[in-house]
N, C-alpha and C. Protein backbone atom coordinates (compact mmCIF):
# COMPACT_ATOMS: atom_id res chain seq x y z
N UNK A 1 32.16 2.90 19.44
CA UNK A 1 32.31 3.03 18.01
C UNK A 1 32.35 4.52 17.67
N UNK A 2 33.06 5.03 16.67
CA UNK A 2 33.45 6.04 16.53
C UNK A 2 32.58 6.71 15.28
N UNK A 3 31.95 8.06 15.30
CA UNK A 3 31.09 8.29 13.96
C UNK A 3 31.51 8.20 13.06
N UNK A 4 32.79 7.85 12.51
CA UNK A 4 33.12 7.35 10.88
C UNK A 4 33.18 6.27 10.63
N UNK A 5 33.01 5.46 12.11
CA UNK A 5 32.73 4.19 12.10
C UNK A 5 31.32 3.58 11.55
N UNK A 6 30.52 4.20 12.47
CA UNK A 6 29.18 4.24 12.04
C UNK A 6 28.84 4.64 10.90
N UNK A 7 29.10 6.04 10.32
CA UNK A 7 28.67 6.16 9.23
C UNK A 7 29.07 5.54 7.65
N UNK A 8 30.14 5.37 7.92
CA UNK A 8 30.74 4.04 7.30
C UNK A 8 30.10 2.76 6.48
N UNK A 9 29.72 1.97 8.41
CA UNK A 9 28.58 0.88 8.44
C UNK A 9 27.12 1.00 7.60
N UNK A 10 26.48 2.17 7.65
CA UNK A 10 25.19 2.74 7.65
C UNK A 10 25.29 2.68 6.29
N UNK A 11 26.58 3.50 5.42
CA UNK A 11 26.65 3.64 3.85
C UNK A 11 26.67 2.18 3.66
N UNK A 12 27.41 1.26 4.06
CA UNK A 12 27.78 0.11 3.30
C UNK A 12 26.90 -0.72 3.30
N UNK A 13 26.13 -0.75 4.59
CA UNK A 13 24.41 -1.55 4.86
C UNK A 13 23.53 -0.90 3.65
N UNK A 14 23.70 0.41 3.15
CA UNK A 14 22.70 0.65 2.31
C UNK A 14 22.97 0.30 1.07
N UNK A 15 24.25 -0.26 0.50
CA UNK A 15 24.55 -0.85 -0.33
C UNK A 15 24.48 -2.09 -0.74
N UNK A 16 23.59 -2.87 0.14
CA UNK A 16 23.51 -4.04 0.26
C UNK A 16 22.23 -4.53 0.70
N UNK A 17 21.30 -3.68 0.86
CA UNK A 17 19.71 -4.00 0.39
C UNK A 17 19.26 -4.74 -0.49
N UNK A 18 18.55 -5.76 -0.08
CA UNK A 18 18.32 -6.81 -1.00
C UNK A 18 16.65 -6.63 -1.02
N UNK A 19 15.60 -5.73 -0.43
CA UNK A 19 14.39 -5.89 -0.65
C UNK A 19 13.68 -4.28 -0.85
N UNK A 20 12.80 -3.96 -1.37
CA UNK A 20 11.69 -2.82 -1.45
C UNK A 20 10.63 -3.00 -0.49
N UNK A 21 9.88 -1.69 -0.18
CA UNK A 21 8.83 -2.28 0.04
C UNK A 21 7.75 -0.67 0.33
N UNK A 22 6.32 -0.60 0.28
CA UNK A 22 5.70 0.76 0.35
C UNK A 22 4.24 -0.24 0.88
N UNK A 23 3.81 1.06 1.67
CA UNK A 23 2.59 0.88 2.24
C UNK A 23 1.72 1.61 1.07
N UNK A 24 -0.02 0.50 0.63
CA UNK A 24 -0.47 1.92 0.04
C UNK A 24 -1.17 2.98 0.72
N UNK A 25 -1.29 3.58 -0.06
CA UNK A 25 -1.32 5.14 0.94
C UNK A 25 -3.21 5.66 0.33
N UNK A 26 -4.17 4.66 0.16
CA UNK A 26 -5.25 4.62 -0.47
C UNK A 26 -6.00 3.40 -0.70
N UNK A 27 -7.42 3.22 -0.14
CA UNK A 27 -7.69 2.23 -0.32
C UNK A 27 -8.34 2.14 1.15
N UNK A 28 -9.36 0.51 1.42
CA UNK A 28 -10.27 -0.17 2.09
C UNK A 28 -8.73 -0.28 3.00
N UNK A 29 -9.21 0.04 4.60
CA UNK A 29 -8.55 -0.05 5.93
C UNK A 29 -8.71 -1.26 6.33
N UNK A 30 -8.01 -2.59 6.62
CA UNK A 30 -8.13 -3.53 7.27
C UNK A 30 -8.28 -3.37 8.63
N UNK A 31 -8.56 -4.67 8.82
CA UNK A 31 -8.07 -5.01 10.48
C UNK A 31 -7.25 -5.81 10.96
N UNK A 32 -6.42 -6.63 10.28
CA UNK A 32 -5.60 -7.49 10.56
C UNK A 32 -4.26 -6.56 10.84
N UNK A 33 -3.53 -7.40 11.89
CA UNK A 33 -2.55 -6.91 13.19
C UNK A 33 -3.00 -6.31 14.60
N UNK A 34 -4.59 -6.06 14.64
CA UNK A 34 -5.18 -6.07 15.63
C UNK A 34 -5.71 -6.83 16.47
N UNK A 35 -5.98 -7.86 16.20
CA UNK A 35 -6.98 -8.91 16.54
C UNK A 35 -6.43 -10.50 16.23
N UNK A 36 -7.11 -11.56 16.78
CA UNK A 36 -6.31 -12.55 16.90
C UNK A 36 -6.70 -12.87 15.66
N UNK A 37 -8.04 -12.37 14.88
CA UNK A 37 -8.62 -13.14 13.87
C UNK A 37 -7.40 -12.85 12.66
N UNK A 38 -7.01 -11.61 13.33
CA UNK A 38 -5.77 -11.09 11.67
C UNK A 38 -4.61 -12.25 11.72
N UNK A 39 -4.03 -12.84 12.67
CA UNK A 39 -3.20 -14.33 12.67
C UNK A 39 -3.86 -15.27 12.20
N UNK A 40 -5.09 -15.37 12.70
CA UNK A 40 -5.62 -16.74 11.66
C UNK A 40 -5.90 -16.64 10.39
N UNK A 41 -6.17 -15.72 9.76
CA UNK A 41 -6.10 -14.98 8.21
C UNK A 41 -5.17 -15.29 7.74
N UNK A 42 -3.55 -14.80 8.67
CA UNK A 42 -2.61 -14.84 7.71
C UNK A 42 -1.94 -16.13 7.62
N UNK A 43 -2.68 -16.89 8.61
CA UNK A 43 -2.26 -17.95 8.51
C UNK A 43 -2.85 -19.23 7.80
N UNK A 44 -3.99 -18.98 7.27
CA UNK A 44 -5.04 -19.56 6.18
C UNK A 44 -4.36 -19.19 5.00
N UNK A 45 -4.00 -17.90 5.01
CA UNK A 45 -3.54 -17.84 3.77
C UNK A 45 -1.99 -17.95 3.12
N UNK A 46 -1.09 -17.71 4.39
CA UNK A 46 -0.14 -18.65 3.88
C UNK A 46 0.11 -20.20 3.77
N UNK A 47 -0.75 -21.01 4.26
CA UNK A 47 -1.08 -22.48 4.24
C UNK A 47 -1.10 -22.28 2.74
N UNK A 48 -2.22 -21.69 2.39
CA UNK A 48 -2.61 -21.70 0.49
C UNK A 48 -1.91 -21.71 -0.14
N UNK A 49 -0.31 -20.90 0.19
CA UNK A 49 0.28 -19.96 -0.52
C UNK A 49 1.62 -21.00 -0.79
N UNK A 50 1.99 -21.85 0.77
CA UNK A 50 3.01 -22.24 0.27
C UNK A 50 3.26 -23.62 -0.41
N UNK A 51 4.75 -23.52 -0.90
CA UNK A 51 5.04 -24.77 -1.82
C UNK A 51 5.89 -24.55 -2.64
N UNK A 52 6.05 -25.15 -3.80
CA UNK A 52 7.10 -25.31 -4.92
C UNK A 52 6.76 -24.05 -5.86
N UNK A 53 6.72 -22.83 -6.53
CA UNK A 53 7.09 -22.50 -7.38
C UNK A 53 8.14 -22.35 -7.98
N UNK A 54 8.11 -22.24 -9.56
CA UNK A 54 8.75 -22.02 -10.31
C UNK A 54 9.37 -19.88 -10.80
N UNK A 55 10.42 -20.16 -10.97
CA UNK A 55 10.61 -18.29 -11.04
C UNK A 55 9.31 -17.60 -12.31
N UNK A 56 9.25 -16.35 -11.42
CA UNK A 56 7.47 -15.60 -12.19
C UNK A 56 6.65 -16.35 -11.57
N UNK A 57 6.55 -17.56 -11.18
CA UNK A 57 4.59 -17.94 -10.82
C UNK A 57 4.53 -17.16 -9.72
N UNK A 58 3.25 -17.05 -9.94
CA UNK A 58 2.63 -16.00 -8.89
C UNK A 58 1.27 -16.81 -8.53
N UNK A 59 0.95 -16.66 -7.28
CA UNK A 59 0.02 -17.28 -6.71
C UNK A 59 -1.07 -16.56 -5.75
N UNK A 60 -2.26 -16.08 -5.89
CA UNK A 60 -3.50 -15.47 -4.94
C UNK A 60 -4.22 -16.46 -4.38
N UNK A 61 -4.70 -15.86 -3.20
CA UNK A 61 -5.52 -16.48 -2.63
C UNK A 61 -6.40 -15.22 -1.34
N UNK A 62 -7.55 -15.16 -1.17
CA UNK A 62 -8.91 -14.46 -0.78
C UNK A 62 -9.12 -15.15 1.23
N UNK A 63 -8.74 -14.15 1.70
CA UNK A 63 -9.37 -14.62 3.18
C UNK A 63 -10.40 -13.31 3.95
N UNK A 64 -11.51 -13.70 4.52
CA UNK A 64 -12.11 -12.46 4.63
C UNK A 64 -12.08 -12.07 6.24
N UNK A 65 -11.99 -11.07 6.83
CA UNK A 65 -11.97 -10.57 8.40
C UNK A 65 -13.14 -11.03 8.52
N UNK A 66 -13.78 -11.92 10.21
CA UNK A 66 -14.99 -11.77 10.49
C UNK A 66 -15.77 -10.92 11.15
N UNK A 67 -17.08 -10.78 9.93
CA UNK A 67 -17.80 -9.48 10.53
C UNK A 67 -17.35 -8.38 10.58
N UNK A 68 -16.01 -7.94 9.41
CA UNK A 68 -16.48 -6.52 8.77
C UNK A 68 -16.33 -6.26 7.57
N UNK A 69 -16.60 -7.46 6.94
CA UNK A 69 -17.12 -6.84 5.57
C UNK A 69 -16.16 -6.63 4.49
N UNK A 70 -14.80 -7.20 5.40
CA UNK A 70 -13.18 -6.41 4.39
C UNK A 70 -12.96 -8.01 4.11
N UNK A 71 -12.47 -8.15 2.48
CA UNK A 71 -11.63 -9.38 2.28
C UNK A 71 -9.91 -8.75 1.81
N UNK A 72 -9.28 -9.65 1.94
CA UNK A 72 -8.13 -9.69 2.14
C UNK A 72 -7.08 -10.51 0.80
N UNK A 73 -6.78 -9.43 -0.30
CA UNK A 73 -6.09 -10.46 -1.28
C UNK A 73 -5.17 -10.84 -1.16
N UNK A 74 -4.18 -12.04 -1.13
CA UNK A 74 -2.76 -12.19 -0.78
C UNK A 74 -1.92 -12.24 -1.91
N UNK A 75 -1.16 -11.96 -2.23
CA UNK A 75 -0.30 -12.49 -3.68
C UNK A 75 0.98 -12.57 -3.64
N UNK A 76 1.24 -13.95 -3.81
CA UNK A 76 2.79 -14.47 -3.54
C UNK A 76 3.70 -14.09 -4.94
N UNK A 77 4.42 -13.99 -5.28
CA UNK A 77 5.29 -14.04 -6.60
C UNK A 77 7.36 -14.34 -6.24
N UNK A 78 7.02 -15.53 -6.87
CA UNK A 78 8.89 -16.05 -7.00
C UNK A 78 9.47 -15.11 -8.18
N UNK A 79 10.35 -14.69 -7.33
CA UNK A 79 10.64 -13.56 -8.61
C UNK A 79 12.22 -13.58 -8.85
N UNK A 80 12.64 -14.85 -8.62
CA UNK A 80 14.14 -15.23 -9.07
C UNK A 80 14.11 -16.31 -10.05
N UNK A 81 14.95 -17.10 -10.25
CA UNK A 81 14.81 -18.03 -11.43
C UNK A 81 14.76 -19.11 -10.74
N UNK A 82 14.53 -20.44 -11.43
CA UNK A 82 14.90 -21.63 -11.23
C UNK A 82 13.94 -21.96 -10.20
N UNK A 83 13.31 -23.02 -9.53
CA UNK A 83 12.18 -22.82 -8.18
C UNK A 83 12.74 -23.36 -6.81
N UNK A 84 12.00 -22.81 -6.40
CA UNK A 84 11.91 -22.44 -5.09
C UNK A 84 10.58 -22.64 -4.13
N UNK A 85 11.14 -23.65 -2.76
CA UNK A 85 9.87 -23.44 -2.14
C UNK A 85 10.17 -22.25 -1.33
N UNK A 86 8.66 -22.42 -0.58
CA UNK A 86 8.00 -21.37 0.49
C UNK A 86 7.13 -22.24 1.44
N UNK A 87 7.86 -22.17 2.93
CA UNK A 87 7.11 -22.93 3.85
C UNK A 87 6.40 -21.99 4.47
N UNK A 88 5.74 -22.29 5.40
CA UNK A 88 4.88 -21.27 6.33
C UNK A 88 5.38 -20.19 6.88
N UNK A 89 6.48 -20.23 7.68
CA UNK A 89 6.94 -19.68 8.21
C UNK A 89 7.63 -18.14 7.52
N UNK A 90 7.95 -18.76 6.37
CA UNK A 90 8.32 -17.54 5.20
C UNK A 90 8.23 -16.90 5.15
N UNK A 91 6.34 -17.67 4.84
CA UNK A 91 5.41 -16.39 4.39
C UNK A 91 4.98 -15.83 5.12
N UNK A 92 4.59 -16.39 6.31
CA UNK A 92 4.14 -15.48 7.40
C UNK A 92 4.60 -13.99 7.65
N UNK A 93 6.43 -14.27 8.03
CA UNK A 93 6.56 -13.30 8.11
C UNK A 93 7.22 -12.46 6.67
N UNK A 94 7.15 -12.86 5.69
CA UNK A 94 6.96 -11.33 4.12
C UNK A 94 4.93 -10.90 4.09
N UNK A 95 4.38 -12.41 4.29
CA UNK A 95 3.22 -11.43 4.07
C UNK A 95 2.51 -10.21 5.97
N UNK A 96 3.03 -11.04 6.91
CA UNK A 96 2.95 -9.95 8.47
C UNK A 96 3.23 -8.62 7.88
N UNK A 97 4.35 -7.98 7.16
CA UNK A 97 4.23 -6.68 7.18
C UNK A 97 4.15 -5.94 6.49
N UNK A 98 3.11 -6.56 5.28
CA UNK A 98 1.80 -5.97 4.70
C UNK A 98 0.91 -5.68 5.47
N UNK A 99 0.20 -6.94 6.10
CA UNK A 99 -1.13 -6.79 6.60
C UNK A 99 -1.15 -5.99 8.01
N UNK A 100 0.27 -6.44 9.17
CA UNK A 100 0.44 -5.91 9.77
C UNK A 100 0.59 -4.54 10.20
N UNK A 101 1.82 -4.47 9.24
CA UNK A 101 2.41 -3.06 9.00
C UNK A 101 2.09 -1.76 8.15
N UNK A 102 0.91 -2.32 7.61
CA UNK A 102 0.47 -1.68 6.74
C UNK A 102 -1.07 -1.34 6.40
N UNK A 103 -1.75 -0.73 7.38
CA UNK A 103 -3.57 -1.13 7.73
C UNK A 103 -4.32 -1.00 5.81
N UNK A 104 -3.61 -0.04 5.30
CA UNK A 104 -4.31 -0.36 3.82
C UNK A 104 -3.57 -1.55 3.00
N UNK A 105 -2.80 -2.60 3.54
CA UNK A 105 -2.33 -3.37 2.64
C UNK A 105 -0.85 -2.58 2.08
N UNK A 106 -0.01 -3.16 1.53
CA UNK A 106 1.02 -2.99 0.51
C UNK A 106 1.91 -4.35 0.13
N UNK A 107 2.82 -3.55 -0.64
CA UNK A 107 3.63 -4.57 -1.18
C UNK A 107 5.11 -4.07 -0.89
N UNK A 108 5.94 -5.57 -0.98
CA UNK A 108 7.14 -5.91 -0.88
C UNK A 108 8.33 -6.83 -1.74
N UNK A 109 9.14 -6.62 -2.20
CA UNK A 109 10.24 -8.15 -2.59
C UNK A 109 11.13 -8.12 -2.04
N UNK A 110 11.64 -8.98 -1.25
CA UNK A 110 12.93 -9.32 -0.42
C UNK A 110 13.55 -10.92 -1.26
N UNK A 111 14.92 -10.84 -1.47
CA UNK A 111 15.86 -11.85 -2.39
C UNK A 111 14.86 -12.72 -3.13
N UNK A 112 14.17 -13.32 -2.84
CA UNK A 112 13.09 -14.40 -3.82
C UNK A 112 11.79 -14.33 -4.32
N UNK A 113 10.97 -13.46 -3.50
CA UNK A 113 9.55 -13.19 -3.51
C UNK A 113 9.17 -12.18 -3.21
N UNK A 114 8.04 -11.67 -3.66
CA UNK A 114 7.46 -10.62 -4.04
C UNK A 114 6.33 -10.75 -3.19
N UNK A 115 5.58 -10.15 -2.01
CA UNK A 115 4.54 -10.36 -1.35
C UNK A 115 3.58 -9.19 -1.05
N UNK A 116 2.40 -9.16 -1.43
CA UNK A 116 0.91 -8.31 -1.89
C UNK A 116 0.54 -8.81 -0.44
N UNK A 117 -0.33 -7.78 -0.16
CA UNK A 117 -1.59 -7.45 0.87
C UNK A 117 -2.51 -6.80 0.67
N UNK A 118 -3.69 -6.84 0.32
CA UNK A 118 -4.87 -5.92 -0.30
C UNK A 118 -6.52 -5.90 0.49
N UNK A 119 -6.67 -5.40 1.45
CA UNK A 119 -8.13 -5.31 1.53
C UNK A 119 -8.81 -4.54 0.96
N UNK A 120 -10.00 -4.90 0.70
CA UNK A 120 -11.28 -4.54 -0.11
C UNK A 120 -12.96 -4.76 0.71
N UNK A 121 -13.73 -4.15 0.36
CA UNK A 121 -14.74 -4.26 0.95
C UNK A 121 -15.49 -5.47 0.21
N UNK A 122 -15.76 -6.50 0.63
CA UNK A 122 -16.69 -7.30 -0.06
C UNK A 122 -16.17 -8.77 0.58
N UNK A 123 -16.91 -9.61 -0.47
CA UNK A 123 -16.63 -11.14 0.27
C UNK A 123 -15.65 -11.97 -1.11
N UNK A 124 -14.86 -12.78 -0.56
CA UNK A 124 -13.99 -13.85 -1.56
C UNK A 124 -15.10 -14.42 -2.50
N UNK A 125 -16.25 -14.34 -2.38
CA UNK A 125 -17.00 -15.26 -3.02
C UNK A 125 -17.41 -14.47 -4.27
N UNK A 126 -16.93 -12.90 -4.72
CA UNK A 126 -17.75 -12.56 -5.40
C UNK A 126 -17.23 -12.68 -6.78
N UNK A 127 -17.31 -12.43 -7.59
CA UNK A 127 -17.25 -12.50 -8.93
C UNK A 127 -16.97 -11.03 -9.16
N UNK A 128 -15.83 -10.47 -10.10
CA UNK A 128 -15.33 -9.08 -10.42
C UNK A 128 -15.97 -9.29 -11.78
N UNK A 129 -16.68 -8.02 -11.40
CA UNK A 129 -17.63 -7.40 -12.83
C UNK A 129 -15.86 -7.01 -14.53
């Protein structure tokens, strides 16, 4: 392939991005993508997560690492019209590279959904002052 070939390709691929996405750059350090417990997390919590929404619903749900103290917010959002499910597999991989890819959590939207990753120090059980 020839470099005007390529560069070509490269312009026209960037014209045709269909998702965002940023790590935050501040905030409680997870541990999930290290450890096997960070797959069973994300996989508790996309169980929660998936199903039928409607475009805008947005859906959370709280899983905590064991034994350190970090919980883990997830937040799904359909962010096209008309509804749409979300099976496991989906979510797994939009919410993997938050939690994965991202040791403080971030966010993403790729064509339908909008997917949050947030650790925090504390437990799902608590009550926000």
């Amino acid at each position: 392939m020839h470099y005007s070939t390529v560069a070509t390709f490269l312009t026209l691929a960037g014209l045709f991005t269909t998702g965002s996405a940023s790590c935050y750059g501040t905030g409680e350090i997870g541990n999930y993508g290290k450890n096997l417990d960070a797959v069973n997390g994300l996989q508790t919590a996309c169980y929660l997560l998936t199903g039928t929404y409607v475009g805008g619903e947005s859906r959370m749900t709280c899983v905590e690492e064991s034994g350190t103290g970090v919980k883990w917010s997830f937040d799904l959002k359909h962010i096209s019209g008309g509804s749409r499910y979300i099976g496991l597999n989906e979510c797994l991989s939009g919410m993997s590279k938050e939690a994965h890819g991202c040791y403080r959590g971030g966010d993403s939207k790729y064509w339908n959904w909008e997917y949050k990753a947030d650790p925090n120090t504390g437990s799902c059980n608590e009550i926000p002052i």
